[in-house]
PDB file of N, CA and C in Angstrom:
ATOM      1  N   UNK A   1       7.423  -5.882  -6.256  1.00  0.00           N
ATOM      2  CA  UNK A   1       7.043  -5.130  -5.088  1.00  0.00           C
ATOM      3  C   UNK A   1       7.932  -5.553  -3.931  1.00  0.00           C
ATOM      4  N   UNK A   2       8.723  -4.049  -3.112  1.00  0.00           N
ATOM      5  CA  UNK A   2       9.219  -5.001  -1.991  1.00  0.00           C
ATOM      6  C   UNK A   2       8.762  -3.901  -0.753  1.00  0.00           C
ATOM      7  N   UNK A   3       8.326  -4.400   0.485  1.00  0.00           N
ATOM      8  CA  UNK A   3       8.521  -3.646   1.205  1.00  0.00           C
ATOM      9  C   UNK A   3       9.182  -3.418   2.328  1.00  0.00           C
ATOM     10  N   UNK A   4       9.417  -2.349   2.935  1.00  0.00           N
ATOM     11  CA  UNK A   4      10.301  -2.044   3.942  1.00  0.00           C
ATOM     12  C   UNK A   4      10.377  -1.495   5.381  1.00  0.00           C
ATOM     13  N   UNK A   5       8.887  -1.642   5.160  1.00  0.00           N
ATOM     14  CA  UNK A   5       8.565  -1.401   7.385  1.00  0.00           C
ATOM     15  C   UNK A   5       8.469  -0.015   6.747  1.00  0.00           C
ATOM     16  N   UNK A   6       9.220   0.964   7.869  1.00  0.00           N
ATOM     17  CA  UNK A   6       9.130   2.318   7.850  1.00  0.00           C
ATOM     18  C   UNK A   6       9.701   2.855   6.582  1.00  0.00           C
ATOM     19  N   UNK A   7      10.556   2.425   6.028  1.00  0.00           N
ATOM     20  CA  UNK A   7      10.835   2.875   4.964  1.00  0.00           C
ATOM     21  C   UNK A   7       9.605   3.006   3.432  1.00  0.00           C
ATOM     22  N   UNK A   8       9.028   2.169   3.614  1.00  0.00           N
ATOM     23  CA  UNK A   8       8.025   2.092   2.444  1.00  0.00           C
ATOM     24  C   UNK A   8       7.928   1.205   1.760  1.00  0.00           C
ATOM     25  N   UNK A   9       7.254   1.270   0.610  1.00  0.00           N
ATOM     26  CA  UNK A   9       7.308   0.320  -0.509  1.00  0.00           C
ATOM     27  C   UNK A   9       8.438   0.657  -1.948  1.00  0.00           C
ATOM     28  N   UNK A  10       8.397  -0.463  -2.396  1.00  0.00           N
ATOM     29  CA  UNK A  10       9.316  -0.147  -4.084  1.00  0.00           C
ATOM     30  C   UNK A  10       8.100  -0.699  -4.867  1.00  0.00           C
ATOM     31  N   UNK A  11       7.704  -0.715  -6.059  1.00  0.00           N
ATOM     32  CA  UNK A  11       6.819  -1.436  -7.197  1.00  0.00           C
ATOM     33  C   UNK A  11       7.646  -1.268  -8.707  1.00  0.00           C
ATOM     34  N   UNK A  12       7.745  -2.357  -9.529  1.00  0.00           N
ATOM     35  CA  UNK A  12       8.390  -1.697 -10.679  1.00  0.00           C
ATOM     36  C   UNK A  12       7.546  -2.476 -11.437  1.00  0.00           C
ATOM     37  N   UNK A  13       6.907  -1.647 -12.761  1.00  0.00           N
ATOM     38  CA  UNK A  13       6.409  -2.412 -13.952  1.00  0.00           C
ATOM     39  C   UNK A  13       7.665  -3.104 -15.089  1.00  0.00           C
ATOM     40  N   UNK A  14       9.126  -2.801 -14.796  1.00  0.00           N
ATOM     41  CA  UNK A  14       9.627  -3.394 -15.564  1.00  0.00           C
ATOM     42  C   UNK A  14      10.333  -2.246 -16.639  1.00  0.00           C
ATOM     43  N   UNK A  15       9.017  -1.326 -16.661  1.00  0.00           N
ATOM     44  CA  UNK A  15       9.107   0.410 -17.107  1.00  0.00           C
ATOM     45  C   UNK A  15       9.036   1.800 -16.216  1.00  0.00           C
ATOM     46  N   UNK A  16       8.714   1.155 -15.344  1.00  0.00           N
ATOM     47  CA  UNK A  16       8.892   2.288 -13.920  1.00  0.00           C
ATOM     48  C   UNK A  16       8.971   1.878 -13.029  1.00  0.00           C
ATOM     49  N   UNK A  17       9.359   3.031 -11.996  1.00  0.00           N
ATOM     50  CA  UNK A  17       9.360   2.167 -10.446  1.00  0.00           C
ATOM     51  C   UNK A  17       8.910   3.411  -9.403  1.00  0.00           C
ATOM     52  N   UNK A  18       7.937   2.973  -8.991  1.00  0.00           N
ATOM     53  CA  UNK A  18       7.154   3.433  -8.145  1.00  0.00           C
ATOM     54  C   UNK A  18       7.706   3.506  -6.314  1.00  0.00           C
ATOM     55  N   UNK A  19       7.806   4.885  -5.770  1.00  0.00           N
ATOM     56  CA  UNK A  19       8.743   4.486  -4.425  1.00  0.00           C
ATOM     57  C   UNK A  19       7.379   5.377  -3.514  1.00  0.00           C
ATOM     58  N   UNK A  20       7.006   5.166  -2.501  1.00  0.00           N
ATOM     59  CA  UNK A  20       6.669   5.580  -1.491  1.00  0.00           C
ATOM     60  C   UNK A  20       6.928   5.427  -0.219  1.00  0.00           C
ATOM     61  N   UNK A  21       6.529   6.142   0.697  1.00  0.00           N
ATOM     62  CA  UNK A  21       6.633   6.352   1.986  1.00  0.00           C
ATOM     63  C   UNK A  21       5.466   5.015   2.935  1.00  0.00           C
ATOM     64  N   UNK A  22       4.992   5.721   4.039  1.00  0.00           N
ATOM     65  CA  UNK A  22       4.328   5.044   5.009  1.00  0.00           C
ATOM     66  C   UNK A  22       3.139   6.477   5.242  1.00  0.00           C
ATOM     67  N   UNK A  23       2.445   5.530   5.785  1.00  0.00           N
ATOM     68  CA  UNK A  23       1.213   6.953   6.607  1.00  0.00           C
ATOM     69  C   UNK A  23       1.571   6.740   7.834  1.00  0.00           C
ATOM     70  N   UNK A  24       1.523   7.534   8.481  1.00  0.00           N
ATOM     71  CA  UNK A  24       1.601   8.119   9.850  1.00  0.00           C
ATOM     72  C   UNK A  24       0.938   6.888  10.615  1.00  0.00           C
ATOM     73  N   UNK A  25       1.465   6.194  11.585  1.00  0.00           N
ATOM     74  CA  UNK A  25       0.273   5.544  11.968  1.00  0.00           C
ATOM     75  C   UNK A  25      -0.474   6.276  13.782  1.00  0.00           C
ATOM     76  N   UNK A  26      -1.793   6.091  13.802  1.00  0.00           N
ATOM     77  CA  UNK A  26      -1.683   6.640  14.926  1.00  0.00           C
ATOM     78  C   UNK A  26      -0.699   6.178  16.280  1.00  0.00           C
ATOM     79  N   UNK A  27      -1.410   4.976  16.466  1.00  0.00           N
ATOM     80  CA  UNK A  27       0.116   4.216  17.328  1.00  0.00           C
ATOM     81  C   UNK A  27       0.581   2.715  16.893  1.00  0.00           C
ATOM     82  N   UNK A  28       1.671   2.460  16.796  1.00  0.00           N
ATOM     83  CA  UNK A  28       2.214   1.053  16.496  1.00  0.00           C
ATOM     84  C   UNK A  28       1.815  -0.025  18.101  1.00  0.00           C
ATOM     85  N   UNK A  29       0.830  -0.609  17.579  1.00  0.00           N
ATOM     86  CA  UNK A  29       0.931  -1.905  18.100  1.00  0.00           C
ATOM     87  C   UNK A  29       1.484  -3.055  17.801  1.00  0.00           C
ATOM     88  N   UNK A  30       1.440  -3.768  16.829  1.00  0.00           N
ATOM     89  CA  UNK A  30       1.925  -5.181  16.676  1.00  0.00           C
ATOM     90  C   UNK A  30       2.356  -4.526  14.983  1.00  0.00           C
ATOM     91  N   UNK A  31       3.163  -4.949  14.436  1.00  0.00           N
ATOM     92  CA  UNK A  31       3.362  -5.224  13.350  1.00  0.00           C
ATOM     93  C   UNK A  31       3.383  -5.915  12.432  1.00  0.00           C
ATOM     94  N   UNK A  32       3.050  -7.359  12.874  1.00  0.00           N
ATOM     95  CA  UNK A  32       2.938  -8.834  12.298  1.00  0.00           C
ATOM     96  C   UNK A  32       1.581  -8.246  11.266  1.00  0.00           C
ATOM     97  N   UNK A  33       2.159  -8.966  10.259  1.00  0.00           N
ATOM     98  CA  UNK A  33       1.209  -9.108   9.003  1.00  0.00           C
ATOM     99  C   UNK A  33       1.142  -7.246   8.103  1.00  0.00           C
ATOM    100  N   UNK A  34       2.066  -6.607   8.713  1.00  0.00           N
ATOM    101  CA  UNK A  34       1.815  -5.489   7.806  1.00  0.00           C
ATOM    102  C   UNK A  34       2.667  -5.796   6.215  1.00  0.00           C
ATOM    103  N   UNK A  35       3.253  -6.246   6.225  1.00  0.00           N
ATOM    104  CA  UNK A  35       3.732  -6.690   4.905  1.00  0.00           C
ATOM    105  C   UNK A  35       2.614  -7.576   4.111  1.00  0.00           C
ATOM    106  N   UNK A  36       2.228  -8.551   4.475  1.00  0.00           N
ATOM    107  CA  UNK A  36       1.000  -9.226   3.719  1.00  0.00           C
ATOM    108  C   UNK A  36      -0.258  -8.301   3.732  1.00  0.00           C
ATOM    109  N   UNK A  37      -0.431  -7.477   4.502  1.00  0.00           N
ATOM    110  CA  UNK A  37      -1.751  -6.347   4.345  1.00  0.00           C
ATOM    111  C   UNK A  37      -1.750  -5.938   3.024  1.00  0.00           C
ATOM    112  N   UNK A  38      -0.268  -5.243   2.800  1.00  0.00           N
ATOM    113  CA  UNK A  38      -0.117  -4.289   2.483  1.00  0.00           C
ATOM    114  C   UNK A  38      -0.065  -5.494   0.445  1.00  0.00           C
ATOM    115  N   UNK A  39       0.326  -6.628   0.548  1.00  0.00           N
ATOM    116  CA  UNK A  39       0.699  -6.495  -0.585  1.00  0.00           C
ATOM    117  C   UNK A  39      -1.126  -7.740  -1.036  1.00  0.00           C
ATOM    118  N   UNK A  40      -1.768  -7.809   0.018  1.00  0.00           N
ATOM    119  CA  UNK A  40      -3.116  -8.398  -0.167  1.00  0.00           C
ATOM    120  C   UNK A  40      -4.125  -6.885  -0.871  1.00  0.00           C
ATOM    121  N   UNK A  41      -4.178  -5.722  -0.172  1.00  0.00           N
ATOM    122  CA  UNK A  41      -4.941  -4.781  -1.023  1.00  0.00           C
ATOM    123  C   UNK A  41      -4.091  -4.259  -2.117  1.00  0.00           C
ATOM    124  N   UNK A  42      -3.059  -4.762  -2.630  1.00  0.00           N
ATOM    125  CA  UNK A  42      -2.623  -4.193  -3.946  1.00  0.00           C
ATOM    126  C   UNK A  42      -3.055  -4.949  -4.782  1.00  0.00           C
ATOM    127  N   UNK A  43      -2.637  -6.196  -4.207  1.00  0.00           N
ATOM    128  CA  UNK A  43      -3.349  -7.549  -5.448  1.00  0.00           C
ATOM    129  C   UNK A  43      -5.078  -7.089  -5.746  1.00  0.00           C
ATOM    130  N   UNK A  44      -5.616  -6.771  -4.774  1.00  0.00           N
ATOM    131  CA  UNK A  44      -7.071  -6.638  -4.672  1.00  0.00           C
ATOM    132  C   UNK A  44      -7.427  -5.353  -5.788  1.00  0.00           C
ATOM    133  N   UNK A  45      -6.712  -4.631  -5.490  1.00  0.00           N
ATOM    134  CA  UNK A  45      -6.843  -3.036  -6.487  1.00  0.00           C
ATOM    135  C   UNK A  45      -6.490  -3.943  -7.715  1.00  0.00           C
ATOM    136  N   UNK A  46      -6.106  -4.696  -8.168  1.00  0.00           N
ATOM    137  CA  UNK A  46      -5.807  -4.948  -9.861  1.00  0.00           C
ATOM    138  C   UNK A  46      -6.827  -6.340 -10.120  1.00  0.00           C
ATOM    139  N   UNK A  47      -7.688  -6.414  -9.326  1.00  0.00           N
ATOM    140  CA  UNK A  47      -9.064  -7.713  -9.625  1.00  0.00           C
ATOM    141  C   UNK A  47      -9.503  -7.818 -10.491  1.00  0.00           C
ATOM    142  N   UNK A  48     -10.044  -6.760 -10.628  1.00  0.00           N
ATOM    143  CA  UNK A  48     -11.301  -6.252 -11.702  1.00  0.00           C
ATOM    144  C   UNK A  48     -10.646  -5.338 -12.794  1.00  0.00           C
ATOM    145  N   UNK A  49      -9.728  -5.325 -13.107  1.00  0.00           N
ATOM    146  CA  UNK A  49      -8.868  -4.970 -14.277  1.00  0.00           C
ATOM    147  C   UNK A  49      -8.053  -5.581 -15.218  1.00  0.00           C
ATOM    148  N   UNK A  50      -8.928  -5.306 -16.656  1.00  0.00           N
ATOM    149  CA  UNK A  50      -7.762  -6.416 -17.874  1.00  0.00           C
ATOM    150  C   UNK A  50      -6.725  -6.254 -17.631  1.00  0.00           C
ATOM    151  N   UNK A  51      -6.393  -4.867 -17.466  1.00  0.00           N
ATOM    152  CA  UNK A  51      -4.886  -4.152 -17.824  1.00  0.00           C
ATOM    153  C   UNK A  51      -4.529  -3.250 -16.685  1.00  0.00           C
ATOM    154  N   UNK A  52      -3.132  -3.482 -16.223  1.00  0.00           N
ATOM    155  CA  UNK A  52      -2.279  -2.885 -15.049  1.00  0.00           C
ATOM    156  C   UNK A  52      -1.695  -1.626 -15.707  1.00  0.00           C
ATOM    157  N   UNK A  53      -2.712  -0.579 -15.010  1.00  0.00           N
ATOM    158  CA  UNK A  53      -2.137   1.249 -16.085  1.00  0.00           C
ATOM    159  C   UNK A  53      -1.285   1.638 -14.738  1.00  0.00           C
ATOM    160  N   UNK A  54      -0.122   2.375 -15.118  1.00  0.00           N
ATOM    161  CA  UNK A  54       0.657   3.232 -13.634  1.00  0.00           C
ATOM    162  C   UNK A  54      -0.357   3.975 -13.157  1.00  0.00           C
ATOM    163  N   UNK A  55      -1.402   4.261 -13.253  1.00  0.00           N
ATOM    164  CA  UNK A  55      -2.553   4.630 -12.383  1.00  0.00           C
ATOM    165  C   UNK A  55      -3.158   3.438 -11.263  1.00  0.00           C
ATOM    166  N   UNK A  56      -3.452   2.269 -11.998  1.00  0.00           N
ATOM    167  CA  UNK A  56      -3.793   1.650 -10.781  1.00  0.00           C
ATOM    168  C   UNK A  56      -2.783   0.771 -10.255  1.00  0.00           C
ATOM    169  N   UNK A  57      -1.503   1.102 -10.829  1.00  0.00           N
ATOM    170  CA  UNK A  57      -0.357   0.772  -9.706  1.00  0.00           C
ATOM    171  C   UNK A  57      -0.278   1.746  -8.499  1.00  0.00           C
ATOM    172  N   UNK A  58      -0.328   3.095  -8.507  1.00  0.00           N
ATOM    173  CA  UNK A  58      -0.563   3.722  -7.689  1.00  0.00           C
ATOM    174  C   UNK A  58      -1.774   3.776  -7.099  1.00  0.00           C
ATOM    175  N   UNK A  59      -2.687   3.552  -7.236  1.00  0.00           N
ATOM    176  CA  UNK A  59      -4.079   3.210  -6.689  1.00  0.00           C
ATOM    177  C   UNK A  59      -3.859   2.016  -5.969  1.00  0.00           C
ATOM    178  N   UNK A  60      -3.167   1.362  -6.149  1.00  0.00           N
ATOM    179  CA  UNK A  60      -2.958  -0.097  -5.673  1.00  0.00           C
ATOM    180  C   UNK A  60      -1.749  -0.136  -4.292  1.00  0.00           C
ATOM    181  N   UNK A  61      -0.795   1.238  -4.666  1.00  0.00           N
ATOM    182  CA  UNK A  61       0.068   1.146  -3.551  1.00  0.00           C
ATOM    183  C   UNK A  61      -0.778   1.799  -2.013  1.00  0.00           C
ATOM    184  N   UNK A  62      -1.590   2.948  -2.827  1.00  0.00           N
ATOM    185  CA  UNK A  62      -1.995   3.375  -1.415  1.00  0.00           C
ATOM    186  C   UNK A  62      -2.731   2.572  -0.777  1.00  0.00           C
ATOM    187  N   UNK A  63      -3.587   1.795  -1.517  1.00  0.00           N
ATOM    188  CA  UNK A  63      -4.446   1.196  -0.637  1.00  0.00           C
ATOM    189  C   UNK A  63      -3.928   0.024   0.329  1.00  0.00           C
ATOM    190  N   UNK A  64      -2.633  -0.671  -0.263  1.00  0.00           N
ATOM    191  CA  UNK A  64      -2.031  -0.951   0.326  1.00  0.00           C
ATOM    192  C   UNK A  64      -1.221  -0.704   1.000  1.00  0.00           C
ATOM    193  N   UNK A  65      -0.580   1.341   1.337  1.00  0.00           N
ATOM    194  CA  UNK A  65      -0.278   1.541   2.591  1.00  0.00           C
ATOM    195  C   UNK A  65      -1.410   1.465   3.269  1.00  0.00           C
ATOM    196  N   UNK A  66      -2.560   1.675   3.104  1.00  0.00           N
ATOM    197  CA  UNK A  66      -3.204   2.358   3.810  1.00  0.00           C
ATOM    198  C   UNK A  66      -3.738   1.108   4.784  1.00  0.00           C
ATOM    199  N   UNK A  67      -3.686  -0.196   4.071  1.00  0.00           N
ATOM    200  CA  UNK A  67      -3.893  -1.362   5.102  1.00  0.00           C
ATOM    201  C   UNK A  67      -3.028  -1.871   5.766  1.00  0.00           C
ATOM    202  N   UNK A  68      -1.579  -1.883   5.266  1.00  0.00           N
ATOM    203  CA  UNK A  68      -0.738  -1.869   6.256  1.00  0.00           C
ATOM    204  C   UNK A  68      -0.409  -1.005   7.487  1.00  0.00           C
ATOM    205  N   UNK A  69      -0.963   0.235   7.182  1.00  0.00           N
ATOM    206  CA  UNK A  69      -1.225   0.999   8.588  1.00  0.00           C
ATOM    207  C   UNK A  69      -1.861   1.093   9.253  1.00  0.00           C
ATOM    208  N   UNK A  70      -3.530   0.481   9.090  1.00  0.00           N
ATOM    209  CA  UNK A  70      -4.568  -0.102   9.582  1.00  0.00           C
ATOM    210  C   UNK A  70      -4.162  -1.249  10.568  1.00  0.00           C
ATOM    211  N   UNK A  71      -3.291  -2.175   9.947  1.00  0.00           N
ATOM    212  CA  UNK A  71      -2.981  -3.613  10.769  1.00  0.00           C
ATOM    213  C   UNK A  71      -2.282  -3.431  12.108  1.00  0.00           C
ATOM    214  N   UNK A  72      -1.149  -2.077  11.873  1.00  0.00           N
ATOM    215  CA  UNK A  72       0.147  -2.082  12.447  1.00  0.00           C
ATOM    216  C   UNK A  72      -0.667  -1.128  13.552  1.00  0.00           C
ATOM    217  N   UNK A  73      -1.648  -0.761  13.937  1.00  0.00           N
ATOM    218  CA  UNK A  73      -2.395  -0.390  14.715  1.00  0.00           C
ATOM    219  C   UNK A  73      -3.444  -0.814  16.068  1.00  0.00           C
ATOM    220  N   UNK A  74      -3.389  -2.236  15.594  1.00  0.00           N
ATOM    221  CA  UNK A  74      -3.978  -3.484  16.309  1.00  0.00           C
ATOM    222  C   UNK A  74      -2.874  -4.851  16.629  1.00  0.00           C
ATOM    223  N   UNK A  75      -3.597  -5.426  17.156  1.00  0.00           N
ATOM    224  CA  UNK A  75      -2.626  -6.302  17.885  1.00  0.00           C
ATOM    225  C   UNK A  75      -2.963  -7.887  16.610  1.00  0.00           C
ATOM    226  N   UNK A  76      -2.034  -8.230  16.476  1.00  0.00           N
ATOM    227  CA  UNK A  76      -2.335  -9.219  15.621  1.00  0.00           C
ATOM    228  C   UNK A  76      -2.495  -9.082  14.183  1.00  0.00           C
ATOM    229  N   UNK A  77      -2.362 -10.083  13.116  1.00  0.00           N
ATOM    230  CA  UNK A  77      -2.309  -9.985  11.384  1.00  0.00           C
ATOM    231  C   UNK A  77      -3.136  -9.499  10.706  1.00  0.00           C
ATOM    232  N   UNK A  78      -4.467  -9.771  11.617  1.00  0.00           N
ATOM    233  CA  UNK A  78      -5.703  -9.821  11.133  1.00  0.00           C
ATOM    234  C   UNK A  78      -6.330  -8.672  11.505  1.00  0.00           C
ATOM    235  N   UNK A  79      -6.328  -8.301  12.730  1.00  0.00           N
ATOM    236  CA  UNK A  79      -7.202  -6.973  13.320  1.00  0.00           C
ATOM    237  C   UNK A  79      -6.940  -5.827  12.120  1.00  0.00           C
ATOM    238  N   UNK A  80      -7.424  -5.157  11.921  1.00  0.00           N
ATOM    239  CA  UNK A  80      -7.376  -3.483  11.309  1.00  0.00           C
ATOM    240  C   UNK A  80      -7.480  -3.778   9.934  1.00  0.00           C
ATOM    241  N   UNK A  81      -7.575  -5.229   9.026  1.00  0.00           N
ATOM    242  CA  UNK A  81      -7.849  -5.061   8.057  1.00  0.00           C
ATOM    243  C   UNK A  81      -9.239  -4.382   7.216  1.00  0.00           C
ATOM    244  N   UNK A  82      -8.684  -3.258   6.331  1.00  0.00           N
ATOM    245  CA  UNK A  82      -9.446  -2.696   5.858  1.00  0.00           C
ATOM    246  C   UNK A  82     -10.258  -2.905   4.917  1.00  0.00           C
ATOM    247  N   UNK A  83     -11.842  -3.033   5.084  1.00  0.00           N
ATOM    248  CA  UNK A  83     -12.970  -3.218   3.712  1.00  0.00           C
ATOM    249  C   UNK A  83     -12.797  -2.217   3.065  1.00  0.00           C
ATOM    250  N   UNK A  84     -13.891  -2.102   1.825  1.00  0.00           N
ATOM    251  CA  UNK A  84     -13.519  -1.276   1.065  1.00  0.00           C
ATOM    252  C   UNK A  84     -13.898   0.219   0.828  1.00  0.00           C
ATOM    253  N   UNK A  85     -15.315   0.187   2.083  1.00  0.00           N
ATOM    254  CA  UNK A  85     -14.832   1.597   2.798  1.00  0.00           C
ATOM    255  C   UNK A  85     -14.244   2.505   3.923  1.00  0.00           C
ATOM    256  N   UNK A  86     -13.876   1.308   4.540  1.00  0.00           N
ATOM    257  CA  UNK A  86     -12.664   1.791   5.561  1.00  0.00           C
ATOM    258  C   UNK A  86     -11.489   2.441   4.404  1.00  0.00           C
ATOM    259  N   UNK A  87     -11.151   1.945   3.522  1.00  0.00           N
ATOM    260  CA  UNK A  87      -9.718   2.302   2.414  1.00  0.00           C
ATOM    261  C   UNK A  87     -10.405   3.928   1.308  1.00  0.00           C
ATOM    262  N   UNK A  88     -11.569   4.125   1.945  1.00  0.00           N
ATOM    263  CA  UNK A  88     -12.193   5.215   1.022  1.00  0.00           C
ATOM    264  C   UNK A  88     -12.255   6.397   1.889  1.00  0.00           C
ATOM    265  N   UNK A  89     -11.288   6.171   3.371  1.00  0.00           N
ATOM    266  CA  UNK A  89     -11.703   7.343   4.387  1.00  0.00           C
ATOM    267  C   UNK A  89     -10.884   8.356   3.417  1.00  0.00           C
ATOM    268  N   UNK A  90     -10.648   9.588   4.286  1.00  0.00           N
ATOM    269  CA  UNK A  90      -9.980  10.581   3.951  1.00  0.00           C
ATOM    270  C   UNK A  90      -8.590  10.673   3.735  1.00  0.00           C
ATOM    271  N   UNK A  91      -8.527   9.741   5.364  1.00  0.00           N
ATOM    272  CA  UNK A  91      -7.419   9.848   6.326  1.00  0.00           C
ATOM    273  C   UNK A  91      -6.189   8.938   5.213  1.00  0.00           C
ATOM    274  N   UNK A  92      -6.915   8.185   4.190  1.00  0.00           N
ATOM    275  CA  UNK A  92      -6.159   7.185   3.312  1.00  0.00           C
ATOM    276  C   UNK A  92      -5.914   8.129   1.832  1.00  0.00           C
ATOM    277  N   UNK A  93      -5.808   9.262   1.387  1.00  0.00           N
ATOM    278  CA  UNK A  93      -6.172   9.752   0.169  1.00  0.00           C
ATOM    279  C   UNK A  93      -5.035  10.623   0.329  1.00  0.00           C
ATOM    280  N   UNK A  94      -4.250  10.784   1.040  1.00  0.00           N
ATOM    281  CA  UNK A  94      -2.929  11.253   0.650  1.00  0.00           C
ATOM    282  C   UNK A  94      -1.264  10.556   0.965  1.00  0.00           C
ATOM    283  N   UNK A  95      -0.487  10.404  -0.125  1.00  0.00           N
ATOM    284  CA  UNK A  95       0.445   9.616  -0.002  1.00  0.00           C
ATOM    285  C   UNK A  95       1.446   9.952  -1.236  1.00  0.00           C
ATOM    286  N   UNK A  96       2.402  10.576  -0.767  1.00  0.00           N
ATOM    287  CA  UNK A  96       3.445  10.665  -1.430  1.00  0.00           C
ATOM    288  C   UNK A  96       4.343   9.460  -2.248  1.00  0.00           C
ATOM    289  N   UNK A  97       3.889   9.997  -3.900  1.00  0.00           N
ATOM    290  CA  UNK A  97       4.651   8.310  -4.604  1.00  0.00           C
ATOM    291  C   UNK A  97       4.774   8.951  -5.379  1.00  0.00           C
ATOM    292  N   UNK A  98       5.804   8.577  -5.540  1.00  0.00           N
ATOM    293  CA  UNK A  98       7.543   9.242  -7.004  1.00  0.00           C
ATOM    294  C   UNK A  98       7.330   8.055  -7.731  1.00  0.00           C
ATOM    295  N   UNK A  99       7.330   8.341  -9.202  1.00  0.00           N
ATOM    296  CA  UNK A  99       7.246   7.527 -10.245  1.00  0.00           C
ATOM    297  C   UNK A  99       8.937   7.675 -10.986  1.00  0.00           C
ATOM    298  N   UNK A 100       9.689   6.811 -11.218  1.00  0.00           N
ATOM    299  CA  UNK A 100      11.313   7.642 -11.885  1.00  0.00           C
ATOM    300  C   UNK A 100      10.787   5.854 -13.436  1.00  0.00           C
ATOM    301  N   UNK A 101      11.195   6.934 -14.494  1.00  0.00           N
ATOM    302  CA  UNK A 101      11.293   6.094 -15.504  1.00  0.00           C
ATOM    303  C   UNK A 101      12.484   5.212 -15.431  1.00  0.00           C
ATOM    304  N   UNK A 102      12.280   3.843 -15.437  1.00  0.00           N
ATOM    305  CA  UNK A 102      13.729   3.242 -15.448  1.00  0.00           C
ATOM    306  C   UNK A 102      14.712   3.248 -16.553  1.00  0.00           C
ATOM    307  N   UNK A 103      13.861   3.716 -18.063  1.00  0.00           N
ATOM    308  CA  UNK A 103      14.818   3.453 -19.271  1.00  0.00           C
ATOM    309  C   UNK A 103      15.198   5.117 -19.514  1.00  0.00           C
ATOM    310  N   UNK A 104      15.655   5.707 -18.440  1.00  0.00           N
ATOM    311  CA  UNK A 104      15.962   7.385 -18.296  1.00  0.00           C
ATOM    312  C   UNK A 104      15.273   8.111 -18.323  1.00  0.00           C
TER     313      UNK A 104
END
């Protein structure tokens, strides 16, 4: 996983690689800690799962845009982190992510 501020995230299983964007944020306040937001609710989306399917890799990226855009909204690392129904709004359920097979 790497990410890239405005540019987005990368994720690769090794067999794919997963690219997305950012959500809109309403306004940028602080940016500190949107990178650890963002890669704390991905870890969190794969908890309670034996097995990592490209479904909940993508389940795992949004929720982790969706807290990194939460953070980058408040002042500080900590403010705007999202529980787990703040990450179930609406406003979090759309997000453009391209899957490209890496072995062609």
């Amino acid at each position: 996983m790497v990410t890239d501020g405005r540019q987005g995230v990368k994720v690769s299983n090794g067999k794919y690689l997963w690219q997305a964007g950012i959500f809109k944020e309403k306004k940028v306040i602080d940016r500190t800690g949107a990178g650890d937001a963002f890669g704390s609710a991905l870890v969190a989306a794969f908890l309670k799962s034996k097995k990592i399917t490209p479904q909940l890799i993508e389940r795992g990226i949004r929720l982790g845009s969706a807290n990194a855009a939460s953070v980058v909204e408040q002042l500080g690392a900590k403010a705007g982190i999202l529980c787990k129904t703040g990450l179930n709004q609406n406003r979090w359920q759309r997000l453009m992510i391209k899957k490209s097979d890496l072995n062609g």
